[in-house]
C-alpha atoms as a PDB file:
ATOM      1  CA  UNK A   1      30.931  20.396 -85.180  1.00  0.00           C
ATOM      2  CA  UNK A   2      27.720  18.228 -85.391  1.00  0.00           C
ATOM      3  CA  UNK A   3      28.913  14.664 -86.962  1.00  0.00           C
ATOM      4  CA  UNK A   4      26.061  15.380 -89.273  1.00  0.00           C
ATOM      5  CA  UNK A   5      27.408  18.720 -90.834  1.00  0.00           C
ATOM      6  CA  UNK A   6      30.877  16.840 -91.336  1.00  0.00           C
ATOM      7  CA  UNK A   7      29.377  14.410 -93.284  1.00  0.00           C
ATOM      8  CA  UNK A   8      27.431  16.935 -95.224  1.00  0.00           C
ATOM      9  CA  UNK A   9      30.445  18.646 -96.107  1.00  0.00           C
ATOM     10  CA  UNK A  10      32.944  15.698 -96.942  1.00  0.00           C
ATOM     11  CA  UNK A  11      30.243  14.694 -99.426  1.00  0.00           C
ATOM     12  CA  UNK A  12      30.109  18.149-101.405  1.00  0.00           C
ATOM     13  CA  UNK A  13      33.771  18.316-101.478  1.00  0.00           C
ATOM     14  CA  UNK A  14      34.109  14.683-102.831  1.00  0.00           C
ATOM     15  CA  UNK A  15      33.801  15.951-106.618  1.00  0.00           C
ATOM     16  CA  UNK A  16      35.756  18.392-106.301  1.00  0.00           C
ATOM     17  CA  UNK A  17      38.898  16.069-104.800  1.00  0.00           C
ATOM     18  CA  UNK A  18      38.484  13.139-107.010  1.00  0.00           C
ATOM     19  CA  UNK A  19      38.485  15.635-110.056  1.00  0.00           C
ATOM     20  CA  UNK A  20      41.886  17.017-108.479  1.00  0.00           C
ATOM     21  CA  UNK A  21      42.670  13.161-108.182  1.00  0.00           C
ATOM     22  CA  UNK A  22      41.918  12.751-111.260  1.00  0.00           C
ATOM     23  CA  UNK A  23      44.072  15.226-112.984  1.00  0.00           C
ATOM     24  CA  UNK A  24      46.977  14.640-110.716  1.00  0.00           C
ATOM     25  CA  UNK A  25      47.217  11.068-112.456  1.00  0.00           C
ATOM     26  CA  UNK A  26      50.416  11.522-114.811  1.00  0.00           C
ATOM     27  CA  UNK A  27      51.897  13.548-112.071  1.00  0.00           C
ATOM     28  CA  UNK A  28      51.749  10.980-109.509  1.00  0.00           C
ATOM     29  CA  UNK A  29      52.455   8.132-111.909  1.00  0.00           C
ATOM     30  CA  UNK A  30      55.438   9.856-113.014  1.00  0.00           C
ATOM     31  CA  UNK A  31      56.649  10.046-108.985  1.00  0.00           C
ATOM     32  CA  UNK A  32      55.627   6.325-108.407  1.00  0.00           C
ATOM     33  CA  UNK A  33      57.221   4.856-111.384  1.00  0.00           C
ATOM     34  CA  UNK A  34      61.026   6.988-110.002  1.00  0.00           C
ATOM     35  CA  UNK A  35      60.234   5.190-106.840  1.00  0.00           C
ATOM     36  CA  UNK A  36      59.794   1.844-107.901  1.00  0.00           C
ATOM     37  CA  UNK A  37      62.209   1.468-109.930  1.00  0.00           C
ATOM     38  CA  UNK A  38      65.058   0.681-108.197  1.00  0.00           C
ATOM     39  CA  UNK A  39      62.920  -1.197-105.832  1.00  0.00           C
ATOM     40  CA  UNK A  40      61.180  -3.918-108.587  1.00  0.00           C
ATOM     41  CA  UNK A  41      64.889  -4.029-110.562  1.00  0.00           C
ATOM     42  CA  UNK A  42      66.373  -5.571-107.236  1.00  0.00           C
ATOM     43  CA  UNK A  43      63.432  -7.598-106.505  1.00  0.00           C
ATOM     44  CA  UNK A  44      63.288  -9.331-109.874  1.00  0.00           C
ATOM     45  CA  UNK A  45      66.556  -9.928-110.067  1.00  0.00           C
ATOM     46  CA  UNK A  46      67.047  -7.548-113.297  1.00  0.00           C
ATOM     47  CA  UNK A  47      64.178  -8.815-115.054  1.00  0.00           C
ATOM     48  CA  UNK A  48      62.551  -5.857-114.982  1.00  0.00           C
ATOM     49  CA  UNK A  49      64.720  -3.477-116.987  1.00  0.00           C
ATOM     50  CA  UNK A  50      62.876  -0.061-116.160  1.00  0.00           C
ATOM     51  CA  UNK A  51      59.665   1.318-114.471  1.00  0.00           C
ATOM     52  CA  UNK A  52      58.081   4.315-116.720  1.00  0.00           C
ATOM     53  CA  UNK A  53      55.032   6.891-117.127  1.00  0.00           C
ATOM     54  CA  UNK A  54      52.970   6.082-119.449  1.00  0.00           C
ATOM     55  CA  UNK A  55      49.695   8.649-119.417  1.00  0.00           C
ATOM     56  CA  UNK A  56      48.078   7.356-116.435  1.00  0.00           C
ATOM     57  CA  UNK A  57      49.919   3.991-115.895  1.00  0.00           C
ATOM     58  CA  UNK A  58      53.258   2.980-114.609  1.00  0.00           C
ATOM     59  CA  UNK A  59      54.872   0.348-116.643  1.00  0.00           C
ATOM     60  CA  UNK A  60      57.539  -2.489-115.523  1.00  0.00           C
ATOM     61  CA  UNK A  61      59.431  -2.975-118.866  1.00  0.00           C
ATOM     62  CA  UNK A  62      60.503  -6.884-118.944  1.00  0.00           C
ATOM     63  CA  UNK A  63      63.106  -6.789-121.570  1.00  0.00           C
ATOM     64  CA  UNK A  64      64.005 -10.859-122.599  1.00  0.00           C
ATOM     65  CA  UNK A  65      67.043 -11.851-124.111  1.00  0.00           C
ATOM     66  CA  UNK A  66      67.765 -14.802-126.580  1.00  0.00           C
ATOM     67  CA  UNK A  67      65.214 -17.706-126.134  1.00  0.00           C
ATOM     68  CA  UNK A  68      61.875 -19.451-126.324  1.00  0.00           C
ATOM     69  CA  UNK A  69      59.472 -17.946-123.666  1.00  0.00           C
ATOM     70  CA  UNK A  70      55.703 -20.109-125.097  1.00  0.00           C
ATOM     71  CA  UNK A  71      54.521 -18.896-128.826  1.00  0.00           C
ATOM     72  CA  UNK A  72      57.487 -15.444-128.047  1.00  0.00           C
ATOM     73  CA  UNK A  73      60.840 -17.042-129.675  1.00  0.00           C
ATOM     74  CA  UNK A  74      63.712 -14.688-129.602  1.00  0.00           C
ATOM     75  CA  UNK A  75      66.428 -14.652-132.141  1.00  0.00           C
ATOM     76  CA  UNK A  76      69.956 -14.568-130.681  1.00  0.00           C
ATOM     77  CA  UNK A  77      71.628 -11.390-130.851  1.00  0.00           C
ATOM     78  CA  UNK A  78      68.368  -9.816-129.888  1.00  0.00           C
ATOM     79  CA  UNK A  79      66.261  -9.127-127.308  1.00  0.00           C
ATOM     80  CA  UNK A  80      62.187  -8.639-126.605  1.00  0.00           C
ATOM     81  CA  UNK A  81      60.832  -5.969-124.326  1.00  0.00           C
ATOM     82  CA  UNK A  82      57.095  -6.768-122.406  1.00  0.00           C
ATOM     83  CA  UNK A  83      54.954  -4.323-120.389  1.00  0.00           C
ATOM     84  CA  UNK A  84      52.971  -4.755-117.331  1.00  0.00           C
ATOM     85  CA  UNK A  85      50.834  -1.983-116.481  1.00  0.00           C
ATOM     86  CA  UNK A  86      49.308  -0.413-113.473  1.00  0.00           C
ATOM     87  CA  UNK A  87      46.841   2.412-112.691  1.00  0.00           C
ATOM     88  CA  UNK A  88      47.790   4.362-109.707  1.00  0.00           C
ATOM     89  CA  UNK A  89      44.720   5.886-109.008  1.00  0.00           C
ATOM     90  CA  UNK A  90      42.757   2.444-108.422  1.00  0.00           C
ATOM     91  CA  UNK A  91      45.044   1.635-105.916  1.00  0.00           C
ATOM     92  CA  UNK A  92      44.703   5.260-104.056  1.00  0.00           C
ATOM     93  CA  UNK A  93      41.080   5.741-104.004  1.00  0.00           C
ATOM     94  CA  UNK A  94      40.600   6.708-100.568  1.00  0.00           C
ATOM     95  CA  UNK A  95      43.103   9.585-101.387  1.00  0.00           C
ATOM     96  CA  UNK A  96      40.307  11.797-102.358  1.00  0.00           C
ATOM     97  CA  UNK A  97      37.940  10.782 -99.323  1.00  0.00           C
ATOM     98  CA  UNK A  98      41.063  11.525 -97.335  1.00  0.00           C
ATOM     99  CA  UNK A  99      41.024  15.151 -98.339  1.00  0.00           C
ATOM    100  CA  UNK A 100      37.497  15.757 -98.546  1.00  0.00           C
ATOM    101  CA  UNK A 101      37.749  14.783 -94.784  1.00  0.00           C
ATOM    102  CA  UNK A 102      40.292  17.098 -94.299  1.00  0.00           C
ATOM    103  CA  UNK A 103      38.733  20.162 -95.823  1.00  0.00           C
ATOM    104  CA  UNK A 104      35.101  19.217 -94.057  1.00  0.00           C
ATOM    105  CA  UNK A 105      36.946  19.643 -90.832  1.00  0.00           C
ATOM    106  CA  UNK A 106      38.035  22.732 -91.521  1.00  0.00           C
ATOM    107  CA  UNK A 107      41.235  24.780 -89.700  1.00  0.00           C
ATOM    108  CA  UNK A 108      42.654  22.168 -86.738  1.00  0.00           C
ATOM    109  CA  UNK A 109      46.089  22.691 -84.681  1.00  0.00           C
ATOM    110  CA  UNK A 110      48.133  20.051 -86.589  1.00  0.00           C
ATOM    111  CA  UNK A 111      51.508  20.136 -86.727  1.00  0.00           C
ATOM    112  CA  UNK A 112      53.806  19.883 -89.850  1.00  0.00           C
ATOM    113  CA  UNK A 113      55.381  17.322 -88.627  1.00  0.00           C
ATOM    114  CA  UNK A 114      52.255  15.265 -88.690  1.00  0.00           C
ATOM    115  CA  UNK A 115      51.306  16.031 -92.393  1.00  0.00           C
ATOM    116  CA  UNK A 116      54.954  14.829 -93.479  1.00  0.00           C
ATOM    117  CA  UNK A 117      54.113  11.628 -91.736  1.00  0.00           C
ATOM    118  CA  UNK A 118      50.428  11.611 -93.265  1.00  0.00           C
ATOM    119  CA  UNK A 119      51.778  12.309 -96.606  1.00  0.00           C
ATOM    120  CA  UNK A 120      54.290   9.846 -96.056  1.00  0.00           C
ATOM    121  CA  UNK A 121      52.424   6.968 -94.902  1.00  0.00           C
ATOM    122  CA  UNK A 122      49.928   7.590 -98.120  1.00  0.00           C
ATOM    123  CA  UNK A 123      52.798   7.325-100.557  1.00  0.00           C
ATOM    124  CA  UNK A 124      53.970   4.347 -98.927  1.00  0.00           C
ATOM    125  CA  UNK A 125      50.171   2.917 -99.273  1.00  0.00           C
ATOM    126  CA  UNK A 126      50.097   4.095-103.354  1.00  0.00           C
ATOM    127  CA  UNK A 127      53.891   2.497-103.864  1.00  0.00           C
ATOM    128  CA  UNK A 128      53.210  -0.770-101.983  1.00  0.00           C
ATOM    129  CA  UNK A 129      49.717  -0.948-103.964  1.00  0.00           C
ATOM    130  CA  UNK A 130      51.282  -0.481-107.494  1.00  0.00           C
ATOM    131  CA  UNK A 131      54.342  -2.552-106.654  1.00  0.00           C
ATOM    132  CA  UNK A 132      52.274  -5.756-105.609  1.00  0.00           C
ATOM    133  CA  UNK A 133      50.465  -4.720-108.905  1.00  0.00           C
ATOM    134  CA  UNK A 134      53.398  -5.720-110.837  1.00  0.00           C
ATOM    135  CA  UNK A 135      54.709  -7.952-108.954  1.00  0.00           C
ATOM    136  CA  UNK A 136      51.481 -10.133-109.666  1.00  0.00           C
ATOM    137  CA  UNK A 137      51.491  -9.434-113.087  1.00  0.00           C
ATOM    138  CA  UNK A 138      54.836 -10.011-113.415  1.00  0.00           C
ATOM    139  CA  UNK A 139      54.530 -13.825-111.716  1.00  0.00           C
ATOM    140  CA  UNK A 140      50.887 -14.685-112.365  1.00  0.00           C
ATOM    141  CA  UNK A 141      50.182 -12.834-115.549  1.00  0.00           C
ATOM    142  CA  UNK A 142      52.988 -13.741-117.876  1.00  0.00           C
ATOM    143  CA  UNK A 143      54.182 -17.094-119.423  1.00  0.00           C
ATOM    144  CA  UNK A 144      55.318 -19.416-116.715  1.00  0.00           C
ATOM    145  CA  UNK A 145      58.791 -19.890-118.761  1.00  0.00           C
ATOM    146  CA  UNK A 146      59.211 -16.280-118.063  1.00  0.00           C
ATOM    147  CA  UNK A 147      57.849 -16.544-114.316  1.00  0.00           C
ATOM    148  CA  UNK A 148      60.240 -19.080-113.752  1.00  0.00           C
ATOM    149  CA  UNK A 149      63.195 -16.724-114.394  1.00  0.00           C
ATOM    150  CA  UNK A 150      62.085 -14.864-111.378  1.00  0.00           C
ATOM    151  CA  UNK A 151      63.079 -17.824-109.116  1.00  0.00           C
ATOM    152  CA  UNK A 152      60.279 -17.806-106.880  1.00  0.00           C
ATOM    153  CA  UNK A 153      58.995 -20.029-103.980  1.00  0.00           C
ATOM    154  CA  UNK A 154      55.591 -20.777-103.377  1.00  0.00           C
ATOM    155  CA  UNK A 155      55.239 -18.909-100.316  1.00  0.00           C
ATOM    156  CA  UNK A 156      56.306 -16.049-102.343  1.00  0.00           C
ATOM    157  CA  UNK A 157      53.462 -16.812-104.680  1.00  0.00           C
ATOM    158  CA  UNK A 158      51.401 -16.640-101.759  1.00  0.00           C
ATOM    159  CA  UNK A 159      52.682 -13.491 -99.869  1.00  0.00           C
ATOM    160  CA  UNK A 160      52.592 -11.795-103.432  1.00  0.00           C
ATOM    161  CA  UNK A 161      48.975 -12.650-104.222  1.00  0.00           C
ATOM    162  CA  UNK A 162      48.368 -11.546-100.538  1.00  0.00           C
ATOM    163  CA  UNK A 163      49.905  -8.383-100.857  1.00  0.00           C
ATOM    164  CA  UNK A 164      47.727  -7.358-104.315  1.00  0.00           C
ATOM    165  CA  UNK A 165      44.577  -8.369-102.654  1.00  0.00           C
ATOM    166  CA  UNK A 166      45.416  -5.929 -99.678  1.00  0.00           C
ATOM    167  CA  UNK A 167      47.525  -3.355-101.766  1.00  0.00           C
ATOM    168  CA  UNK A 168      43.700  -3.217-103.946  1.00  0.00           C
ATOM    169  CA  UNK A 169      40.908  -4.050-101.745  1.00  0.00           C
ATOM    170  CA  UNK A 170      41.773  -3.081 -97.915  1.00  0.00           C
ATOM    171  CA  UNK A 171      44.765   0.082 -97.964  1.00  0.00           C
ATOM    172  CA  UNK A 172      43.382   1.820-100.620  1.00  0.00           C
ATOM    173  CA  UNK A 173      40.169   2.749 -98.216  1.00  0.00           C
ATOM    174  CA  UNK A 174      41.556   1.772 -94.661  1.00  0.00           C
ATOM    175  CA  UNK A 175      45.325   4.192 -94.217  1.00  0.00           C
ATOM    176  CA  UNK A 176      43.512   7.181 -95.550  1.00  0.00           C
ATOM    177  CA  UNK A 177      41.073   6.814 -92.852  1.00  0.00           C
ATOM    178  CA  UNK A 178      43.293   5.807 -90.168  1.00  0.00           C
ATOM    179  CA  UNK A 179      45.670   8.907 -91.417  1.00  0.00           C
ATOM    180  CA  UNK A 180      42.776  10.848 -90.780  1.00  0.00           C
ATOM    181  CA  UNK A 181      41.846   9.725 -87.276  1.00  0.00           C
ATOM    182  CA  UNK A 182      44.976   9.944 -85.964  1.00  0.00           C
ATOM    183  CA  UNK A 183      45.095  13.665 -87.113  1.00  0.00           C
ATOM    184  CA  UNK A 184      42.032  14.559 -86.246  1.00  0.00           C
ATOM    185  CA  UNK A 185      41.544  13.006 -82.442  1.00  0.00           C
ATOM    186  CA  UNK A 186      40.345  15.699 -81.045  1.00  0.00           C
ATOM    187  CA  UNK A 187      37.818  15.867 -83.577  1.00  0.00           C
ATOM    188  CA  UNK A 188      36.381  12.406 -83.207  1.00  0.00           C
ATOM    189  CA  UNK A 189      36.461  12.936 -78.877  1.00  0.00           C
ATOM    190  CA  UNK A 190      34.431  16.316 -79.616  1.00  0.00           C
ATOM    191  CA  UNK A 191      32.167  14.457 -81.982  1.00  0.00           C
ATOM    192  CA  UNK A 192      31.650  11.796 -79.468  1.00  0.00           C
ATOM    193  CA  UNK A 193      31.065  13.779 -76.280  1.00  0.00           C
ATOM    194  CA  UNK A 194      28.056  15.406 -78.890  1.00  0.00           C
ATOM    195  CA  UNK A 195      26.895  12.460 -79.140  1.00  0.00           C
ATOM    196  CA  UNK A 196      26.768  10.714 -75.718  1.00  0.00           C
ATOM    197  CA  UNK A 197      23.845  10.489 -74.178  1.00  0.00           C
ATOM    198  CA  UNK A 198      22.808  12.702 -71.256  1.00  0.00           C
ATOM    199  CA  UNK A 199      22.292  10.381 -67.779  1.00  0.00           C
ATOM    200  CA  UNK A 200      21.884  13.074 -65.614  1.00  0.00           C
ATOM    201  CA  UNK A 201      18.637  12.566 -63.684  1.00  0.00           C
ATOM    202  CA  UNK A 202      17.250  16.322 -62.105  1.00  0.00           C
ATOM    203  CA  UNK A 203      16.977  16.167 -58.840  1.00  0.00           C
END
């Protein structure tokens, strides 16, 4: 398949997948938020009291107990409940490109055990991506009294920050594409043995 015609076709499915992508949204918030919420509960020490689905978004639900937290004073006896949000799909944008690559190619010899590790490895890209989501909003984005309850070191700081930039700017584009070359070797060799130059001199 000419490199040309692959490109040609990723580009007409592209509307098509981030459509699907689109819709899928609730679906795959829903599945992210049951995944991180065990995860962000041990990592903030219980500060986070649950991870939800809301439309679109996952939320980390901070719930505060009695105390002053900056202009938020609450009473004894009760208790205040924050949200940090997150939109999955920002942090899975290559997902689409992924799959438009994947139908372009067309029918391939992969095996099932290689889409459970594709699939895999993108869910692991979506989860870390939303989790460093919170995690920064939870530490950079709320009152430092409420930060501070989180106990955490500045290298922390650091690896969390770190970890957003990449979870948002770098994974989102860069598994899905790696995913897809390591699927679809044979493809890429074919493609560049169209493309090599010819050397032979006639004799």
């Amino acid at each position: 398949m000419p490199s040309g015609r692959l490109i040609r076709r990723m580009l007409a499915w592209l509307p098509l997948t981030y459509g699907l992508w689109y819709a899928m949204a609730p679906a795959v918030a829903m599945l992210l938020a049951g995944l991180l919420q065990p995860l962000l509960k041990l990592l903030s020490g219980g500060l986070v009291f649950a991870v939800e689905r809301e439309g679109r978004l996952v939320q980390a639900v901070v719930r505060l107990g009695a105390g002053s937290y900056g202009e938020l004073v609450v009473p004894a006896g009760r208790f205040a409940e924050l949200l940090i949000e997150a939109q999955p799909m920002i942090y899975g944008y290559g997902v689409p490109l992924f799959v438009a690559l994947v139908l372009a190619a067309g029918r391939r010899q992969v095996s099932w055990r290689a889409w459970l590790l594709s699939a895999g490895g993108l869910l692991s890209m979506l989860v870390f991506g939303v989790g460093m989501g919170l995690l920064k909003g939870l530490v950079f984005d709320l009152h430092p009294s409420i930060s501070a309850l989180l106990s955490v070191q500045p290298f922390q700081r650091e690896l969390i920050a770190l970890g957003y930039q990449l979870g948002f700017l770098m994974l989102p584009v860069v598994v899905p594409l790696i995913v897809w070359f390591v699927l679809y070797a044979d493809l890429l060799v074919e493609l560049t043995r169209m493309r090599a130059p010819d050397n032979t001199t006639p004799i």
